[in-house]
N, C-alpha and C. Protein backbone atom coordinates (compact mmCIF):
# COMPACT_ATOMS: atom_id res chain seq x y z
N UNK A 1 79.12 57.97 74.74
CA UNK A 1 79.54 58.88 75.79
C UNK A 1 78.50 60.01 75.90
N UNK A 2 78.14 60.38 76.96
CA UNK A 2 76.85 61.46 77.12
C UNK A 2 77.66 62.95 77.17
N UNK A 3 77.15 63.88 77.64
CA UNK A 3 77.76 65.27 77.00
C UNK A 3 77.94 65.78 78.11
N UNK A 4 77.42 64.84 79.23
CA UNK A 4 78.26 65.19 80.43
C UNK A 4 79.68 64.65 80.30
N UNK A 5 79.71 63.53 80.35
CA UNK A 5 81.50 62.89 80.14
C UNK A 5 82.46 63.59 79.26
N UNK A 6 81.68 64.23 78.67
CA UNK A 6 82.28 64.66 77.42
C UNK A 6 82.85 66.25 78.25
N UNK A 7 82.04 66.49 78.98
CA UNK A 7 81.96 68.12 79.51
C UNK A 7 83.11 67.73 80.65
N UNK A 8 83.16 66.73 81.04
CA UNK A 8 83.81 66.32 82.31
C UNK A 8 85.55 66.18 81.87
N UNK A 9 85.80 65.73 80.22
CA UNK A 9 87.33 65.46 79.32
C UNK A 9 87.17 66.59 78.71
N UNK A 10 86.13 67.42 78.75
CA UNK A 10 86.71 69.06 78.01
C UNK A 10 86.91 69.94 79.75
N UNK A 11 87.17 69.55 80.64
CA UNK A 11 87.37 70.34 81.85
C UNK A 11 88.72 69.97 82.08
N UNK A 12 88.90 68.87 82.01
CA UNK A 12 90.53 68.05 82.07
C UNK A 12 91.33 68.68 81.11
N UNK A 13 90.94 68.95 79.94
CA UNK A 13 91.27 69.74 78.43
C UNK A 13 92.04 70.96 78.75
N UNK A 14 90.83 71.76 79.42
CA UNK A 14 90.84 73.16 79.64
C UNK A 14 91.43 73.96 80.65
N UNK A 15 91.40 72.79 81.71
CA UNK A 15 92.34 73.15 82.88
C UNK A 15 93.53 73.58 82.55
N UNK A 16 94.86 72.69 81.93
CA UNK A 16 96.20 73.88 81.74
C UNK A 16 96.11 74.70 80.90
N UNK A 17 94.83 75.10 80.17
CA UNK A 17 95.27 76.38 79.05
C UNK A 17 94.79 77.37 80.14
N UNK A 18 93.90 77.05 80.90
CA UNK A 18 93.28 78.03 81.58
C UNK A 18 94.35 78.60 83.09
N UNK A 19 95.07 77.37 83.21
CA UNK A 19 96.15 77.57 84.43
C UNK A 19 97.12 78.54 83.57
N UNK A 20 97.75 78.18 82.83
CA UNK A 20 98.48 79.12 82.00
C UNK A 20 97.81 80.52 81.58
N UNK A 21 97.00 80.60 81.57
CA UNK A 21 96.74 82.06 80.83
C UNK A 21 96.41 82.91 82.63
N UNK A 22 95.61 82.38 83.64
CA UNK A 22 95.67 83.14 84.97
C UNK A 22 96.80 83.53 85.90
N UNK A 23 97.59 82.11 85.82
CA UNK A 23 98.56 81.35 86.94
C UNK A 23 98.56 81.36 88.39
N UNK A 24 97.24 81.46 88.66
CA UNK A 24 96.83 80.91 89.97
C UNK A 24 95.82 79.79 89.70
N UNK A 25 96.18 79.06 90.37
CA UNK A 25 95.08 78.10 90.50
C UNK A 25 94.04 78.10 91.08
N UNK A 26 93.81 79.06 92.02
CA UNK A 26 92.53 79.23 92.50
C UNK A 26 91.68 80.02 91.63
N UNK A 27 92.40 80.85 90.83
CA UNK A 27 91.79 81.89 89.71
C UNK A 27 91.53 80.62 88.90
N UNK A 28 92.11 79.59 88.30
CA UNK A 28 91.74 78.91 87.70
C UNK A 28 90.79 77.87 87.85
N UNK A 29 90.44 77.60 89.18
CA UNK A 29 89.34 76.76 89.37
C UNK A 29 88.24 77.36 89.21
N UNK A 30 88.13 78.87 89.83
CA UNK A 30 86.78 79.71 89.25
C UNK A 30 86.64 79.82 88.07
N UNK A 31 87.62 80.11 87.20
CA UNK A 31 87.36 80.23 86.09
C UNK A 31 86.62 79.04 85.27
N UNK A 32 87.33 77.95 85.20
CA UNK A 32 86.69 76.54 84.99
C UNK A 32 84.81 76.38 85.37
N UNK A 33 84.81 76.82 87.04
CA UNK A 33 83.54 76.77 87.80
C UNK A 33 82.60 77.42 86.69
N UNK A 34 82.93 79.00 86.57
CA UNK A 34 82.14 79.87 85.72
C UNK A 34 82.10 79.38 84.11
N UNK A 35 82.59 78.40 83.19
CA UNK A 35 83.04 78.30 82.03
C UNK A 35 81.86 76.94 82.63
N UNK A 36 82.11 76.42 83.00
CA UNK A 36 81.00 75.11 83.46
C UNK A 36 79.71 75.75 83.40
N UNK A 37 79.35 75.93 84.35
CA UNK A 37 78.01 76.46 84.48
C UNK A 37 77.65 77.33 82.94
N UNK A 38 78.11 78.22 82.65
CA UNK A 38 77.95 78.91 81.39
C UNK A 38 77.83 77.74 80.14
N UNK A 39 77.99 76.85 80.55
CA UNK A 39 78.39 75.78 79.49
C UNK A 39 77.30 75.06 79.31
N UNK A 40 77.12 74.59 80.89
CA UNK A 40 75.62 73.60 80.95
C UNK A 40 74.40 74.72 80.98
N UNK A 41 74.41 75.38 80.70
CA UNK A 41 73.26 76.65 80.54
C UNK A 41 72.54 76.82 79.45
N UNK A 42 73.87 76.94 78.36
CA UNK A 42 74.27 77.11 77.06
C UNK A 42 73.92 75.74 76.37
N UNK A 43 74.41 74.24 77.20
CA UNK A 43 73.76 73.02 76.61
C UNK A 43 72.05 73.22 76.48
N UNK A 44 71.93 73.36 77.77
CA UNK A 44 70.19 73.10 78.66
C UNK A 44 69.50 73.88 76.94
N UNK A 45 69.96 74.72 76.91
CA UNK A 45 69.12 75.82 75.92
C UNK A 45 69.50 75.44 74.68
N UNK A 46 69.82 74.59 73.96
CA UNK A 46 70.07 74.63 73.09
C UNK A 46 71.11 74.90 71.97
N UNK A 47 72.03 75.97 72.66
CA UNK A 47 73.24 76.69 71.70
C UNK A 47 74.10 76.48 71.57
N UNK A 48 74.37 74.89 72.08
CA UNK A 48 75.41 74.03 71.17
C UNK A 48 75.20 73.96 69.85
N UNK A 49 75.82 74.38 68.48
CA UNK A 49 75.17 73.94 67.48
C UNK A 49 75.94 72.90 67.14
N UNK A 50 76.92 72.44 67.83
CA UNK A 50 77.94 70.91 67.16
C UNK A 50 78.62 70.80 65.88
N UNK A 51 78.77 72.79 65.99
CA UNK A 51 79.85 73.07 64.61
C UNK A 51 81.53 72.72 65.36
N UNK A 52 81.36 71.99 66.17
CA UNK A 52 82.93 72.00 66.56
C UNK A 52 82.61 70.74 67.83
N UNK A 53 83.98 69.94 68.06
CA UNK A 53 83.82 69.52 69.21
C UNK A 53 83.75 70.04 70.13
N UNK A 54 82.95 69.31 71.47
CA UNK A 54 82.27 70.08 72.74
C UNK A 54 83.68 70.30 73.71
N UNK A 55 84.93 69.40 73.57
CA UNK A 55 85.93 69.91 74.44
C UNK A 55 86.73 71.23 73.42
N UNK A 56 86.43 71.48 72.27
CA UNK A 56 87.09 72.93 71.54
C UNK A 56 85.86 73.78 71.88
N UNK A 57 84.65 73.92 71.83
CA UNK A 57 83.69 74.79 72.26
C UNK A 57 84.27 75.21 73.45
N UNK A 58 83.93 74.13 75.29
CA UNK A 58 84.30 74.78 76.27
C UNK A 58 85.81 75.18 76.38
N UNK A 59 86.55 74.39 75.56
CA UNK A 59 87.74 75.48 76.08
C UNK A 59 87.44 76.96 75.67
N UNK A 60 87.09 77.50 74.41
CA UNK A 60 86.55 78.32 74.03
C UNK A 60 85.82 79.36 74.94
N UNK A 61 84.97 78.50 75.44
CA UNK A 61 84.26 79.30 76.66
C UNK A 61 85.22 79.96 78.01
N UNK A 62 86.55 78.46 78.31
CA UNK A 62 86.87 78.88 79.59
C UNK A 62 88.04 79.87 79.41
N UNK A 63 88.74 80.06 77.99
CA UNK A 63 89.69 80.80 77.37
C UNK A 63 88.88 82.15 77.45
N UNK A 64 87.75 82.21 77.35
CA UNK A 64 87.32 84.25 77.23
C UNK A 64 86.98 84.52 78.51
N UNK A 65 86.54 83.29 79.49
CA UNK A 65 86.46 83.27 81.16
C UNK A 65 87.54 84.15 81.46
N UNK A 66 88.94 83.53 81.34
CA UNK A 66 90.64 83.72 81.80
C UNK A 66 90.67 85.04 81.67
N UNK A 67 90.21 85.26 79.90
CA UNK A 67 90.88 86.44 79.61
C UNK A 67 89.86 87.74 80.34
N UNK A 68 88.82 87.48 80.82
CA UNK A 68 88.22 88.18 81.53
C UNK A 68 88.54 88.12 82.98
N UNK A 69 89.15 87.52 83.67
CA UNK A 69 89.59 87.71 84.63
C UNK A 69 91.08 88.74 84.69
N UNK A 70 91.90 88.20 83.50
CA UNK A 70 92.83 89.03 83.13
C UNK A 70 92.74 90.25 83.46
N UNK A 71 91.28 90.59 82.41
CA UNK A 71 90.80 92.24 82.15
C UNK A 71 90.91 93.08 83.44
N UNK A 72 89.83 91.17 84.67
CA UNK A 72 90.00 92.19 85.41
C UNK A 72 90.77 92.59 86.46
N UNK A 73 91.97 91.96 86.73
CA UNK A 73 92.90 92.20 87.47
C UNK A 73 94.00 93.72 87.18
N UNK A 74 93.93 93.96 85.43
CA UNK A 74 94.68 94.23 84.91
C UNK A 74 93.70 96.05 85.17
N UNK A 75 92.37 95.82 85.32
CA UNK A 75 91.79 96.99 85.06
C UNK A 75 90.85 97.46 86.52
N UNK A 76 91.63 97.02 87.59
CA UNK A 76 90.79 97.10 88.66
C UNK A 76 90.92 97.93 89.00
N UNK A 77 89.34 98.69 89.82
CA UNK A 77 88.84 100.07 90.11
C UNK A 77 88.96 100.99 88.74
N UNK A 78 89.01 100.55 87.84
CA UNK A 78 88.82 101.74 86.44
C UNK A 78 90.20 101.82 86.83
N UNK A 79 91.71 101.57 86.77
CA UNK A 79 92.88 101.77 86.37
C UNK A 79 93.64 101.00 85.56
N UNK A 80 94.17 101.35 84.47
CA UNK A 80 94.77 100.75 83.62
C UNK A 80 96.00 101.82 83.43
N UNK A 81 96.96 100.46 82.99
CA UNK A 81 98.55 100.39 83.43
C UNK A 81 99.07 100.51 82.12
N UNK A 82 99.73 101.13 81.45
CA UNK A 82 100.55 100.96 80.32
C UNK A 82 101.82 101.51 79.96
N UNK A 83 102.82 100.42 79.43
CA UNK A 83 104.02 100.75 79.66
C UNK A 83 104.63 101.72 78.34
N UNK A 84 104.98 102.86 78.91
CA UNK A 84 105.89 103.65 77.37
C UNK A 84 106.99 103.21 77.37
N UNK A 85 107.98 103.01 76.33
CA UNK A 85 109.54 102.79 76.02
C UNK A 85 109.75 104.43 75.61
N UNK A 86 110.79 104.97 75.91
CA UNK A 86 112.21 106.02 75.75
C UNK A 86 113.33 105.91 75.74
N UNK A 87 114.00 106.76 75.63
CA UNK A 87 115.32 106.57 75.07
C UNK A 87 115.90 106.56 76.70
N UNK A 88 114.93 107.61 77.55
CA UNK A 88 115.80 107.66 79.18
C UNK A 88 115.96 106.09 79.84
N UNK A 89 114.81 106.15 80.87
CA UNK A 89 115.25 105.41 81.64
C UNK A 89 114.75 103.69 81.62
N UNK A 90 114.21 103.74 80.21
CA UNK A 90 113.78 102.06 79.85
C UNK A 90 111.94 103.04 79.55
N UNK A 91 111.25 102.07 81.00
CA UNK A 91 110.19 102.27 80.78
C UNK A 91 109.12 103.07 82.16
N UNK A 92 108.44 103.91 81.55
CA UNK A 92 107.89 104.97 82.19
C UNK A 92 106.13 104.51 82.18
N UNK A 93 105.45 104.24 83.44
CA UNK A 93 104.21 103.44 83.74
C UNK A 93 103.66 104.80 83.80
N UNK A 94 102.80 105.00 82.80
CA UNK A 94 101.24 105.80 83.44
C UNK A 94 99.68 105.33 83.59
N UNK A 95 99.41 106.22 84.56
CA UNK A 95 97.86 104.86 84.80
C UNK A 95 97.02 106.13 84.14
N UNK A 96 96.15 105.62 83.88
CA UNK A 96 94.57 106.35 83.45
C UNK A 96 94.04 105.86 84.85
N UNK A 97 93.14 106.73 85.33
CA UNK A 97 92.30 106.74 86.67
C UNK A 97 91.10 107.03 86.10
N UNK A 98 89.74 106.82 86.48
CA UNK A 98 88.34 106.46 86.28
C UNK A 98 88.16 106.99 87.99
N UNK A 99 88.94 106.31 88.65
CA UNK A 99 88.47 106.11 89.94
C UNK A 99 89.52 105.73 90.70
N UNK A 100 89.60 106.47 92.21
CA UNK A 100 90.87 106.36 93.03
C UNK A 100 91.11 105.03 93.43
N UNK A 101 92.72 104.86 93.40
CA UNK A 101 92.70 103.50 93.82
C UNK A 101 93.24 103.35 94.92
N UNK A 102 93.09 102.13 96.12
CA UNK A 102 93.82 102.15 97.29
C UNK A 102 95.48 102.47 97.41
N UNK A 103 95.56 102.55 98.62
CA UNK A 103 97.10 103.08 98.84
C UNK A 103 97.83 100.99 98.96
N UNK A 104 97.05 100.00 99.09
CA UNK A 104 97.42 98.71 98.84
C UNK A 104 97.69 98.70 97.59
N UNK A 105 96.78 99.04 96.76
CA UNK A 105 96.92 98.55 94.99
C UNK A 105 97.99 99.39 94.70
N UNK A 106 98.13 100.52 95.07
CA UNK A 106 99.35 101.18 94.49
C UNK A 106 100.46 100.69 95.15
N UNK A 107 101.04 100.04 95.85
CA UNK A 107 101.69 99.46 96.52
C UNK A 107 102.14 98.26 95.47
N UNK A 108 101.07 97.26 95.14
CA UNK A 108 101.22 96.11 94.79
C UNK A 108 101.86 97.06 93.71
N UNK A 109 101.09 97.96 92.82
CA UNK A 109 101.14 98.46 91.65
C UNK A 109 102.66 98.52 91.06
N UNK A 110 103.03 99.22 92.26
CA UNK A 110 104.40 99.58 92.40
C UNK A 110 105.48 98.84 91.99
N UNK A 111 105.30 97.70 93.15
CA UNK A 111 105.97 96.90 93.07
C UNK A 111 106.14 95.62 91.41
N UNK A 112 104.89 95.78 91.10
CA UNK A 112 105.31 95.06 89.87
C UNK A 112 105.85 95.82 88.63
N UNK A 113 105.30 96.79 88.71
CA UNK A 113 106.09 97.98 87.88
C UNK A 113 107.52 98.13 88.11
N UNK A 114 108.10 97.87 89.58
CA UNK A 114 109.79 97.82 89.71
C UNK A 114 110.16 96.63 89.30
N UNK A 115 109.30 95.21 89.37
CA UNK A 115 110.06 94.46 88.47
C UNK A 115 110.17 93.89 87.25
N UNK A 116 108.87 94.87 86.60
CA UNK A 116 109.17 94.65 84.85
C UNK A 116 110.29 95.83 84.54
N UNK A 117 110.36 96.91 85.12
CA UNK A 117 111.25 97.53 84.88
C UNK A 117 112.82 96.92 84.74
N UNK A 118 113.00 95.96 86.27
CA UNK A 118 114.53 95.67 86.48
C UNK A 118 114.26 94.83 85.31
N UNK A 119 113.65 93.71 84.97
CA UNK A 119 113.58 92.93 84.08
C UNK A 119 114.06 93.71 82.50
N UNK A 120 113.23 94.77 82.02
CA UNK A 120 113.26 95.01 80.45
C UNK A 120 114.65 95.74 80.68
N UNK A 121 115.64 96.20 82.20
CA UNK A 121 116.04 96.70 82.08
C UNK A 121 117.65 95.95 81.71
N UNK A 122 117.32 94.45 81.35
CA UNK A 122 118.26 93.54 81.76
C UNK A 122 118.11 93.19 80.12
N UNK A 123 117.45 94.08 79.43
CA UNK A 123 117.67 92.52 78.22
C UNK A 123 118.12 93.62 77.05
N UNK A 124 118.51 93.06 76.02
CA UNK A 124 119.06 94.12 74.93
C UNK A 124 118.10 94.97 74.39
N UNK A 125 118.75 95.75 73.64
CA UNK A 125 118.16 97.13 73.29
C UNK A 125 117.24 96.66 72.57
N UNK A 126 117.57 95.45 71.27
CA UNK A 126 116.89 95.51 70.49
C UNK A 126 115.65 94.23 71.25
N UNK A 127 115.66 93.26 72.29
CA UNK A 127 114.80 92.72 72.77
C UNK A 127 113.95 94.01 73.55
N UNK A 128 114.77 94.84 73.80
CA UNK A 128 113.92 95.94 74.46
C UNK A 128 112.53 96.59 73.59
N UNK A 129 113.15 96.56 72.69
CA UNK A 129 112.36 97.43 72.13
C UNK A 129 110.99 96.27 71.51
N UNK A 130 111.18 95.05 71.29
CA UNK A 130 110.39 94.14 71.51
C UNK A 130 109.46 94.03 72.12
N UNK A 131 109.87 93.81 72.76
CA UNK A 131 109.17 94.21 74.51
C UNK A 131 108.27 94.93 74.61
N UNK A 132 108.99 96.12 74.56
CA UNK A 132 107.72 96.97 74.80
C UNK A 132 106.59 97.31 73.88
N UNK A 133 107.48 97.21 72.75
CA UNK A 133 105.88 96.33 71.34
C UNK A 133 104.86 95.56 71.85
N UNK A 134 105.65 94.38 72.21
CA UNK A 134 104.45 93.39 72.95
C UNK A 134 103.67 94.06 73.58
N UNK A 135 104.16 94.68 75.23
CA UNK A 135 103.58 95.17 76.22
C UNK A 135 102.55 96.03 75.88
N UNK A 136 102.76 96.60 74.82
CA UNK A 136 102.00 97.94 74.25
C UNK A 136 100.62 97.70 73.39
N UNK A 137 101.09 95.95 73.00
CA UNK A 137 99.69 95.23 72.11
C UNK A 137 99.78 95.39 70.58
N UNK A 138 101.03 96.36 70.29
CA UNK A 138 101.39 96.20 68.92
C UNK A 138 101.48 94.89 68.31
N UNK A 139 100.85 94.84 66.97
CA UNK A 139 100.94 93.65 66.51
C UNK A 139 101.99 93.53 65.44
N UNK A 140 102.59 92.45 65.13
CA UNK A 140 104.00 92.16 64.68
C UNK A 140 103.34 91.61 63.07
N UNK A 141 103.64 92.60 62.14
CA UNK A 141 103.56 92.24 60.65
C UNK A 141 104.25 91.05 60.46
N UNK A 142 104.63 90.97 59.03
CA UNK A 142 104.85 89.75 58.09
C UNK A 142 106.55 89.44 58.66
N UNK A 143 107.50 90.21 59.00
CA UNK A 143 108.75 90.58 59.09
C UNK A 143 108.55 89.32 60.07
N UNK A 144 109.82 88.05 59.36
CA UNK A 144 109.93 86.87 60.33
C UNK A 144 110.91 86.99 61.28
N UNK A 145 112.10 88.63 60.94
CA UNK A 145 113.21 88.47 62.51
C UNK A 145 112.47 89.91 63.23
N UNK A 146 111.19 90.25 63.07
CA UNK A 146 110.88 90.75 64.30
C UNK A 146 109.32 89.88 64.79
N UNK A 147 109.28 88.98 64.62
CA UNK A 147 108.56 87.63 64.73
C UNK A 147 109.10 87.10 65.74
N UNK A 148 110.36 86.70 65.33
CA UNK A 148 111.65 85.83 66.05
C UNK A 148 111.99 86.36 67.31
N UNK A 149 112.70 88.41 66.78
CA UNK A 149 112.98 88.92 68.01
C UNK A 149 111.49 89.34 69.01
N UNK A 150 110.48 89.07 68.74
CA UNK A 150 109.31 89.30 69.46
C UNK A 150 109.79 88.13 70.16
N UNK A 151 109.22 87.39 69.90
CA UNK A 151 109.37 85.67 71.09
C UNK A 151 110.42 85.67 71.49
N UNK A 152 112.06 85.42 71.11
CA UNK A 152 112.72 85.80 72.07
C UNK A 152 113.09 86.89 73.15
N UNK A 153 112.51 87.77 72.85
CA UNK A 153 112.02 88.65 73.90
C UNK A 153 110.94 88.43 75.07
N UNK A 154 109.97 87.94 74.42
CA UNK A 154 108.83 87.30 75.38
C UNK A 154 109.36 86.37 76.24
N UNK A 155 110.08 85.04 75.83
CA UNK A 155 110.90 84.43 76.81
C UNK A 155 111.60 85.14 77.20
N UNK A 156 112.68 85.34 77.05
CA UNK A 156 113.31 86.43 78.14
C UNK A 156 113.01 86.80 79.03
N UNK A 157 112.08 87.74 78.36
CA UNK A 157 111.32 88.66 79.68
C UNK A 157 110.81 87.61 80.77
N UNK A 158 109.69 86.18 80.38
CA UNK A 158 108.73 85.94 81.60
C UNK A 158 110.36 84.87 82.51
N UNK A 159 111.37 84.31 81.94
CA UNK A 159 112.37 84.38 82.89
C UNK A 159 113.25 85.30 83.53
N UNK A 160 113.03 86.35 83.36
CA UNK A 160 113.66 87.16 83.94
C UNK A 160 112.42 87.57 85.34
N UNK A 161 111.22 87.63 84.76
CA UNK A 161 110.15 87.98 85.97
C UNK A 161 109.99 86.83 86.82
N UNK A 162 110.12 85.69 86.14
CA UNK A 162 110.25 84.50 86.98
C UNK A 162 111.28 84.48 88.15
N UNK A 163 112.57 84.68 87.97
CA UNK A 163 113.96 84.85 88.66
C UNK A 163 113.81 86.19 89.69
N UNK A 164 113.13 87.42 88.74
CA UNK A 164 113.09 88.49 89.80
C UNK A 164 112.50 88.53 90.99
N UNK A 165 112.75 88.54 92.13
CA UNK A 165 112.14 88.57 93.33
C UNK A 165 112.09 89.99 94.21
């Protein structure tokens, strides 16, 4: 098998991790596009070293693609979103600004901010407080029932955002 075929069953590979981590598919075909090219670039030159198989390499590649698209949806125009937990009203969004953002993005902004809100505002105290661990990037020590209540919280939550309209 040549290392094209091979590049061609690590694209087939990489496609649902990469659909899953964007969830658009058009975000995901670029992403793939850019993880390709970066890939055969990266062959051409040499810096395969064939410490791993070539479909775990490019997923590799198209997995830090995603998460850079993530970054940048999540951080567009220099604004970043982060959720506090309180005792008031659930959860309270403040942005850091770099740079003004449209009266559209704050709009969209808005709106997804009202429905993680209705969402965390639907699930128990103690998934709550989960939650907003996650959201926050806290990482979850050795403790296996806040392990447990982490993930059942995480489900929760993406059906509840799923259902929210």
């Amino acid at each position: 098998m040549t290392r094209g075929e091979e590049l061609v069953q690590a694209q087939d590979y990489a496609k649902w991790m990469v659909l899953r981590i964007v969830r658009d598919e058009e975000d995901a075909r670029d992403v793939l596009q850019t993880a390709t090219v970066k890939a055969l670039v990266a062959l051409r030159e040499g810096r395969f070293r064939g410490d791993c198989s070539l479909k775990t390499w490019f997923s590799t590649i198209a997995q830090n693609e995603a998460k850079m698209v993530l970054r940048g949806r999540l951080g567009a125009k220099g604004t970043r979103q982060f959720l506090s937990f309180d005792e008031g009203d659930g959860a309270e969004v403040e942005q850091l600004r770099s740079e003004e953002v449209s009266p559209l993005e704050r709009v969209v902004q808005g709106e997804v901010v009202a429905r993680v809100r209705h969402a965390i505002a639907r699930l128990s105290p103690l998934m709550r407080e989960e939650a907003g661990r996650w959201l926050a990037g806290d990482k979850v020590g050795a403790d296996g029932r806040r392990k447990a209540r982490r993930h059942h919280a995480r489900v929760r939550l993406r059906e509840l955002l799923s259902v929210v309209q």
